[in-house]
N, C-alpha and C. Protein backbone atom coordinates (compact mmCIF):
# COMPACT_ATOMS: atom_id res chain seq x y z
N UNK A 1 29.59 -1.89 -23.40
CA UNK A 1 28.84 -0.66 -23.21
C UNK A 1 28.16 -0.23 -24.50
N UNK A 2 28.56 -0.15 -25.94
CA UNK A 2 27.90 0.18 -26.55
C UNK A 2 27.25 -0.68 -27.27
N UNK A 3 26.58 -1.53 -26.97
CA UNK A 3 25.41 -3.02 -27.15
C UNK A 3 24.48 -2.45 -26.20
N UNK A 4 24.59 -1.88 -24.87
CA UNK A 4 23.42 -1.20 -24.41
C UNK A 4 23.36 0.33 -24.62
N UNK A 5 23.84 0.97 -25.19
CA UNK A 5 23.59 2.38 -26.00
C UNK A 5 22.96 2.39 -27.47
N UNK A 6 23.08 1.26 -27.79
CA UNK A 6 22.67 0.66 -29.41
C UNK A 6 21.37 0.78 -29.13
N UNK A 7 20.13 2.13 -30.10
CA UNK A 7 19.26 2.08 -29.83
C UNK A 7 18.29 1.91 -31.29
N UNK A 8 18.83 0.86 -32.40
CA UNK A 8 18.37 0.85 -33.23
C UNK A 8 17.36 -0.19 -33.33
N UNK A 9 17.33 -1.35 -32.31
CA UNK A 9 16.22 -1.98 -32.29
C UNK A 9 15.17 -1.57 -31.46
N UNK A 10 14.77 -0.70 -30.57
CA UNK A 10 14.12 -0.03 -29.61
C UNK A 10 13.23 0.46 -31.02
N UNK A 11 13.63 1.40 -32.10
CA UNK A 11 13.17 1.85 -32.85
C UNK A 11 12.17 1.07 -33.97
N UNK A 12 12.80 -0.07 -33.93
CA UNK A 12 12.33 -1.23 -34.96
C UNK A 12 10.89 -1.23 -33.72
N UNK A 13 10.99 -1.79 -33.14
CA UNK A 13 9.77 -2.27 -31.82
C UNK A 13 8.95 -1.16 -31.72
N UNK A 14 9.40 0.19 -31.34
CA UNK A 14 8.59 1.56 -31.53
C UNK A 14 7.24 1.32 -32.59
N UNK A 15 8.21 1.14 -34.36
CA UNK A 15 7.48 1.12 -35.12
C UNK A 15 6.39 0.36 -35.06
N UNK A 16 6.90 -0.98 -34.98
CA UNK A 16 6.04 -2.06 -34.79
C UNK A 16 4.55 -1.91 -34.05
N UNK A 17 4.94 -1.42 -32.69
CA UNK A 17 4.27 -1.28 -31.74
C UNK A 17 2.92 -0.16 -32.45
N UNK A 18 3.42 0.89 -33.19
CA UNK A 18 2.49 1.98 -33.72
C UNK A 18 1.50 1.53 -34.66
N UNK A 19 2.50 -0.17 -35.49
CA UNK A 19 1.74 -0.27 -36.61
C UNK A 19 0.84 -1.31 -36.46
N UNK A 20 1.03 -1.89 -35.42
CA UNK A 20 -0.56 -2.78 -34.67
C UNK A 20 -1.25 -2.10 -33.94
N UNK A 21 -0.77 -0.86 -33.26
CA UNK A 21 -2.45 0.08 -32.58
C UNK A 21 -2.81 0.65 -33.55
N UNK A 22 -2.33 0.77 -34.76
CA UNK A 22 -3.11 1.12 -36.21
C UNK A 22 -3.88 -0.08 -37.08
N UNK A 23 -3.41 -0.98 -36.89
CA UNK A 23 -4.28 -2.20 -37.04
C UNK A 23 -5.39 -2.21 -36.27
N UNK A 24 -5.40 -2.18 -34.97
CA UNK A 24 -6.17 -2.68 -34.26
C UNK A 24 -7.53 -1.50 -34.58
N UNK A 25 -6.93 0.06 -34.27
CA UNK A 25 -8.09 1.07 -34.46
C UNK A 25 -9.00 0.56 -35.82
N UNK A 26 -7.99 0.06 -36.49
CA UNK A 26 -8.93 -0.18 -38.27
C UNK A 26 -9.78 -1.40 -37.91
N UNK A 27 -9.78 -2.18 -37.47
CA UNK A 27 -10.21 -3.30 -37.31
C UNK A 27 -11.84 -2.79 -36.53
N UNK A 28 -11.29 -2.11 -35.20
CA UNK A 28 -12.30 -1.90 -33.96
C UNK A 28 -13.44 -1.11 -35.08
N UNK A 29 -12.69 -0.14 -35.58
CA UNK A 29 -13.55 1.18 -36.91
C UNK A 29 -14.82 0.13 -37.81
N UNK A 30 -13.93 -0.58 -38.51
CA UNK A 30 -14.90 -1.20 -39.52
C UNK A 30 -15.78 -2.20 -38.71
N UNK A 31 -15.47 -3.02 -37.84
CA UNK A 31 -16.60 -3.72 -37.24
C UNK A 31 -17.46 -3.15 -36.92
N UNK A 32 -17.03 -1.59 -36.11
CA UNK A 32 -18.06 -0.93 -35.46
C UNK A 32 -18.90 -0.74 -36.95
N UNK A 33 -18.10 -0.21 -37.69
CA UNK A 33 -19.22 0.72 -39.11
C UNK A 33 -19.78 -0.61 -39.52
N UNK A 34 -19.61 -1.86 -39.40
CA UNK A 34 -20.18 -3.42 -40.50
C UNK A 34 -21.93 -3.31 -39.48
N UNK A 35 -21.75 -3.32 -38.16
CA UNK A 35 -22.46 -3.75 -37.63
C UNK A 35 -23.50 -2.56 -37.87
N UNK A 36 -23.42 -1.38 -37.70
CA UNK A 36 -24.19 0.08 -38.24
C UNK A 36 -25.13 -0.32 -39.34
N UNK A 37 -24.14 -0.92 -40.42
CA UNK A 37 -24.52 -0.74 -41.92
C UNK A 37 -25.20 -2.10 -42.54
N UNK A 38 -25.11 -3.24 -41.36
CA UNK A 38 -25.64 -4.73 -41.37
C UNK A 38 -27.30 -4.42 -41.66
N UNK A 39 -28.02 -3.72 -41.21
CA UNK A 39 -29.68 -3.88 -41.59
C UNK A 39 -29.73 -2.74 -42.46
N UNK A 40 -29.39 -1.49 -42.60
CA UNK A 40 -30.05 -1.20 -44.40
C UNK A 40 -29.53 -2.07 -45.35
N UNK A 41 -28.17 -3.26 -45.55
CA UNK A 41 -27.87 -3.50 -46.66
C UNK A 41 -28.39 -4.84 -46.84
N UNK A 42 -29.27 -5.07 -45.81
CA UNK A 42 -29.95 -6.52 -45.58
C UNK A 42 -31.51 -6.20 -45.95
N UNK A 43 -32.18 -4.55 -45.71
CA UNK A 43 -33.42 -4.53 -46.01
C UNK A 43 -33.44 -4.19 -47.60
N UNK A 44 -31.96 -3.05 -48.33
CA UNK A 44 -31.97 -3.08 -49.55
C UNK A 44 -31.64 -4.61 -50.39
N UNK A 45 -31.00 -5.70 -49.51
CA UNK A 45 -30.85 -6.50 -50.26
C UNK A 45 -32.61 -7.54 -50.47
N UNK A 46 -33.25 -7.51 -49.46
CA UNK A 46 -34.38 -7.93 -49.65
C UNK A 46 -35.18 -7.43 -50.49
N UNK A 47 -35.40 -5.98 -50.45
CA UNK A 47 -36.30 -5.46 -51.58
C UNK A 47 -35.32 -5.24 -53.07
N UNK A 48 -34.32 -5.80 -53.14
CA UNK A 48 -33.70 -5.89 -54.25
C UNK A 48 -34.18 -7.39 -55.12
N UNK A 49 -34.32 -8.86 -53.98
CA UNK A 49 -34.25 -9.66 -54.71
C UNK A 49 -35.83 -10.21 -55.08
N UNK A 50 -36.23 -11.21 -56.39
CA UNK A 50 -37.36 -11.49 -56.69
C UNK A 50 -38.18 -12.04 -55.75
């Protein structure tokens, strides 16, 4: 009985679980902002080079 009241790995997995939909939002965030920010840093990089 108390191997299924033992709720200290539930907690481990909880975490886990929070700290890849926090991965994932960062991931979804910056692609979205790369793709935004892909043609001014491509037209400043053109009128930057000789």
């Amino acid at each position: 009985m108390r191997f299924f009241k033992d709720e200290e790995g539930v907690t481990a997995i909880e975490y886990s679980l929070i700290a890849a939909l926090i991965a994932l939002v960062i991931v979804v965030a910056v692609t979205g902002i790369g793709k935004f920010l892909k043609t001014p840093f491509i037209t400043i990089g053109c009128a930057l080079s000789p």
